[in-house]
Structure formats: C-alpha cells, structure tokens
Protein backbone atom coordinates (compact mmCIF):
# COMPACT_ATOMS: atom_id res chain seq x y z
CA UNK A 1 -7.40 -3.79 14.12
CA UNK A 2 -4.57 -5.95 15.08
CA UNK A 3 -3.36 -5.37 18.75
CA UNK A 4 -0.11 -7.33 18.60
CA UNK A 5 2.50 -4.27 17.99
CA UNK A 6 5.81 -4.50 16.43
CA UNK A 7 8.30 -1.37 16.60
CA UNK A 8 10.56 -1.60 13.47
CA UNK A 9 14.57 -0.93 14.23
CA UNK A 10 15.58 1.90 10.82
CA UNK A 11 17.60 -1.30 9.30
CA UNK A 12 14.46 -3.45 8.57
CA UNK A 13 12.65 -0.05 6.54
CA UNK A 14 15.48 0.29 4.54
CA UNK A 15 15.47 -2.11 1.51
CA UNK A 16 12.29 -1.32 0.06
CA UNK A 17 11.69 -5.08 -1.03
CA UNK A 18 11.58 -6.05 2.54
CA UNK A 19 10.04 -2.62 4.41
CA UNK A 20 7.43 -3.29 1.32
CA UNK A 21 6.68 -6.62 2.48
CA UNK A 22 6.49 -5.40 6.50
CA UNK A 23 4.07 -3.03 5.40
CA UNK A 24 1.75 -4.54 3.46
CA UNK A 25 1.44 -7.47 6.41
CA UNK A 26 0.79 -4.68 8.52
CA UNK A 27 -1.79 -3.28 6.13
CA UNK A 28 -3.64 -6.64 6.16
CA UNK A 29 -3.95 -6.13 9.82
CA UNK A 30 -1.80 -8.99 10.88
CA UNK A 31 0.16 -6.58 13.50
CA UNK A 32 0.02 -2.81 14.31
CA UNK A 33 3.61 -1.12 12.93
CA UNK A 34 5.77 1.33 15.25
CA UNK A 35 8.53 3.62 14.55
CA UNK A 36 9.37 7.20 15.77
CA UNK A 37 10.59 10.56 13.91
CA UNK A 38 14.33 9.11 14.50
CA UNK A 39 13.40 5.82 13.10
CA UNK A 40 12.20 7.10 10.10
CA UNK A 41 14.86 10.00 9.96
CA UNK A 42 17.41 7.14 10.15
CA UNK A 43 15.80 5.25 7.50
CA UNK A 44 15.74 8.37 5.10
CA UNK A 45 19.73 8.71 5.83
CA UNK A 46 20.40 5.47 5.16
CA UNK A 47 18.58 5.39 1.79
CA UNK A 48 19.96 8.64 1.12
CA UNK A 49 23.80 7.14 1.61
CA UNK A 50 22.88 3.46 0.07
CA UNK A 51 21.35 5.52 -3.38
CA UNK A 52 22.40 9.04 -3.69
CA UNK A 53 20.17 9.45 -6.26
CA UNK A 54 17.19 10.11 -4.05
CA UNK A 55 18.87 12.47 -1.84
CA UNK A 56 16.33 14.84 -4.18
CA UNK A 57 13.44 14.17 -1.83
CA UNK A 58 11.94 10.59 -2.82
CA UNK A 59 13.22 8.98 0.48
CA UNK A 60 11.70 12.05 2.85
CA UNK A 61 8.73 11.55 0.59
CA UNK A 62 9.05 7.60 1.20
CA UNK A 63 8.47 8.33 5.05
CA UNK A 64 5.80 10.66 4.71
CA UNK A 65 3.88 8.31 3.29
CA UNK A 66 4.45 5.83 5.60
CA UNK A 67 3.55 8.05 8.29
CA UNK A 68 0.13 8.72 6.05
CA UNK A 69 -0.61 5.13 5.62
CA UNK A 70 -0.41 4.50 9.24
CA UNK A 71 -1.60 7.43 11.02
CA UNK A 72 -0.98 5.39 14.77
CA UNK A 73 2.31 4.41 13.97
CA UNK A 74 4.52 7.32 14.82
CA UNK A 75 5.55 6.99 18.78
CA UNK A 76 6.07 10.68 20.53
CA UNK A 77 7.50 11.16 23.83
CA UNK A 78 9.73 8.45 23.84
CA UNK A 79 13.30 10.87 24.63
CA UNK A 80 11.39 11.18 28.47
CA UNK A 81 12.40 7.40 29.05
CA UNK A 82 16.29 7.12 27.68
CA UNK A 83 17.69 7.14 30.75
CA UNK A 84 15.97 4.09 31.85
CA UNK A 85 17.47 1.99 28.97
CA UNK A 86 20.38 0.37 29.39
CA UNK A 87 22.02 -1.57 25.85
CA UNK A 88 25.46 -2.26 25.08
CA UNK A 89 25.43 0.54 22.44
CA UNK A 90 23.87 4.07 23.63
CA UNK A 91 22.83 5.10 20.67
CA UNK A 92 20.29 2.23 20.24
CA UNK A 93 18.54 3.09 23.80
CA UNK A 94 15.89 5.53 21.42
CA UNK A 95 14.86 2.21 19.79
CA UNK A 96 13.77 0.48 23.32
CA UNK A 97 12.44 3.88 24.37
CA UNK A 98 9.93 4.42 21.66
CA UNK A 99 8.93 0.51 21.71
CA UNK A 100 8.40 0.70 25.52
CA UNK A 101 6.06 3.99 24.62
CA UNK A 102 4.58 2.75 22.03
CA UNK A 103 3.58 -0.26 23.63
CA UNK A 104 5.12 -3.06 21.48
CA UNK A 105 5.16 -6.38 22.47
CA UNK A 106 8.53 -6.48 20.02
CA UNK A 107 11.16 -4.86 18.11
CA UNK A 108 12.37 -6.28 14.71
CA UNK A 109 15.80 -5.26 13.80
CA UNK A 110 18.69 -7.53 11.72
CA UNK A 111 21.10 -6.35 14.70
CA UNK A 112 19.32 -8.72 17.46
CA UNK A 113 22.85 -8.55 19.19
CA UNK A 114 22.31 -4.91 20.03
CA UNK A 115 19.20 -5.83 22.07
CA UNK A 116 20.07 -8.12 24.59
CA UNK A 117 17.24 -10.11 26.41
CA UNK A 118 18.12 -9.03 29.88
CA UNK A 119 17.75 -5.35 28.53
CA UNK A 120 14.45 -6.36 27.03
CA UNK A 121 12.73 -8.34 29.94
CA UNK A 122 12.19 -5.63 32.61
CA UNK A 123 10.03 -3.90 29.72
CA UNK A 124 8.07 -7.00 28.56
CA UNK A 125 9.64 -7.03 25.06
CA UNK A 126 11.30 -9.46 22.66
CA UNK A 127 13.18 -8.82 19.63
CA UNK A 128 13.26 -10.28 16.43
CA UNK A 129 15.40 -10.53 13.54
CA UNK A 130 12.62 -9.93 10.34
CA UNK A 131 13.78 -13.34 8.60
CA UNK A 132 12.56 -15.38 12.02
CA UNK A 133 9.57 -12.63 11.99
CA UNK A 134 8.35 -13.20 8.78
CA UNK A 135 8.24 -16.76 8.96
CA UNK A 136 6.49 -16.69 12.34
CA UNK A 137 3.56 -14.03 9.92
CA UNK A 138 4.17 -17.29 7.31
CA UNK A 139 3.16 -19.79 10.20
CA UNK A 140 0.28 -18.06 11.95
CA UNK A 141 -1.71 -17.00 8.41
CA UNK A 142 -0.21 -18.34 5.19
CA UNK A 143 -2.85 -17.72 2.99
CA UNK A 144 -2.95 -14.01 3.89
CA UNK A 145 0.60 -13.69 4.17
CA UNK A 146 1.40 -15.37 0.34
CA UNK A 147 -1.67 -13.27 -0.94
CA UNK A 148 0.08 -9.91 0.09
CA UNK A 149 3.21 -11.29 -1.69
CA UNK A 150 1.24 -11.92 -4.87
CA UNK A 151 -0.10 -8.49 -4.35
CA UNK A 152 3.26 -7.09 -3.75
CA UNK A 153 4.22 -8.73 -6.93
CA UNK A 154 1.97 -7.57 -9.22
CA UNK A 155 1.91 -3.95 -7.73
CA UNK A 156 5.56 -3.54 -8.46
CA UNK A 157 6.63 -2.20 -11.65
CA UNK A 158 10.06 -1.15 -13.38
CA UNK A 159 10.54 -3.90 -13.60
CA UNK A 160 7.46 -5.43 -13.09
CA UNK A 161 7.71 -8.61 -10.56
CA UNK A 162 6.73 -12.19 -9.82
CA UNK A 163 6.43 -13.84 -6.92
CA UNK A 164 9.69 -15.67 -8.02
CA UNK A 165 11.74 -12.55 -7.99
CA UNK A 166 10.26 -10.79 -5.16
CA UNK A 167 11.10 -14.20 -2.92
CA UNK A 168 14.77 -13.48 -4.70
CA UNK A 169 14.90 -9.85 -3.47
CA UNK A 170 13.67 -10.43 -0.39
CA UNK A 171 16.49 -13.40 0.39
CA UNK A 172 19.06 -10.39 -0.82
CA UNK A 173 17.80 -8.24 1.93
CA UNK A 174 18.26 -10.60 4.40
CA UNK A 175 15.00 -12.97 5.03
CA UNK A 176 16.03 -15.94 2.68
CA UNK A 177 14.46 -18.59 5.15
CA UNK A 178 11.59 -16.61 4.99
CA UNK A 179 12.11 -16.39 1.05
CA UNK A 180 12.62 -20.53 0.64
CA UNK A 181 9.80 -21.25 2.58
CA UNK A 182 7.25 -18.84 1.03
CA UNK A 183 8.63 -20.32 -1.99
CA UNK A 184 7.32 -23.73 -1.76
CA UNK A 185 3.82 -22.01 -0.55
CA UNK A 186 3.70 -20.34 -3.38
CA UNK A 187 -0.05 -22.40 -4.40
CA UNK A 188 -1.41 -20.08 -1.50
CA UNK A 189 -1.17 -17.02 -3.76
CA UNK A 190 -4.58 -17.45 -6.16
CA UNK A 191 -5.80 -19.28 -3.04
C-alpha cells in the first residue's frame, strides 16, 4: 500500500475525466487518496449545479462509491482542529484540517492561491495544483501511469474513448501539460 497521502480539495473530484484519472492512480497504489464527508458533500453540490440532471441521485451515488472503493480514505474528526488553521478564505480551513488529520503529506486543489505556503509549513504540507501533480505521477512511474490511462480509455463507454480523447478531456478539465506530455508517451500504454 502506498504511504505517500494526498487529500483531494472538492474542485479536483469534480470533472469526472480528471477525478477518474486521480482515482485509478490511486487504485494502482501510486498514493493513498483523502477527502472528508464535506469534501465529498461539496463535490456532489457541485456536480449537482454543473449537470442538473443528476440531482436524481447519480452524484450521491458517485461518492458512495468512492467512499466503497477506498474504505481508508474518508478523514473523521477533522472540525476538532479548525481553529488552528489560518487561510486567507475561512471557509477553506476544513480542507487543511482534514489533510492535517488525515495525515497527508499534500493537498491537490486547482485553487493553489487559497493555500498559501506559510499556512501550509507549520503542518508539514504542500499543495499542488493536479496538472503539476499528475505530471510529477507521469515522472516517477510512466509505464504505470499511461497503462491506467489506456485502462481508463477502454473502460469508458458512451461514448466509448481513446487515449487520444481522454488526453483531450483531461486538458478541458484543467491538466493539459499533463495531457501533452502523456500524449507523446503514449507507446507506454501496450507497454
């Protein structure tokens, strides 16, 4: 099991392209995933807003099987430690909270402005935005990382994907480094 933790911010799990992608590096045991009950309740609103349509259940169902899949991932107990966070915004203090609980060595959000360093150091974490995270995944185990794209791929369907068009959603949900470089390692998939 990996022991390098990452706690994911709500915005990363929201396009399913890209939370896809997290969470199948996860599954291949390339880092362990975090979030909390508020993570995942922000994630479901979010969805919920973005496609109305599955206000009906599917997004609620969408973090319950998350939450199945990775039976560690869920950090309780985090609301004890607010009041030692201290972030530009208030309402992102719950995020440092649960990461500091949950032991992560760093949070991966695409608002990396919200979680300045100085706040960050005292607890011994970093933050990430997923584009510069996925490309460190790329860097440290390419074959395994392009292999779970291929999987990705071919487990998709309506409309069934390549690794062409999954590299083109994920650069829509805001990893298109990440996308470009995969792209030109894309020999590592049948690897």
């Amino acid at each position: 099991m990996a022991r390098f933790s990452v706690f994911f911010d709500a915005c990363v799990l929201v396009p399913i392209a890209l939370a896809d992608t997290l969470l199948r590096l996860g599954e291949a045991d390339l880092y362990r995933p975090l979030w909390s009950r508020r993570i995942l309740d922000e994630m479901v609103s979010a969805v919920e807003k973005i496609h109305p349509d599955l206000a009906d259940g599917r997004a609620r169902r969408r973090a319950a099987v998350m939450d199945d899949a990775f039976d560690d991932a869920g950090v309780v107990g985090w609301e004890q430690c607010l009041t030692i966070v201290e972030l530009p915004d208030p309402g992102d203090r719950h995020v440092v909270a649960a990461a500091v609980v949950g032991r992560a060595d760093l949070i991966v959000t695409a608002n990396v402005r919200d979680f300045p360093l100085h706040a960050l150091e005292p607890f011994g974490l970093e933050v990430q935005h997923p584009d510069v995270f996925l490309l460190n995944q790329l860097d440290l185990a390419p074959n395994r990382v392009m292999r779970t794209l291929g999987q990705q791929a071919a487990a998709t369907g309506r409309p069934t994907l390549t690794v062409d068009s999954l590299l083109s959603q994920l650069a829509r949900c805001g990893v298109p480094e990440f996308a470009a470089v995969a792209a030109r390692q894309k020999w590592r998939v049948d690897e």
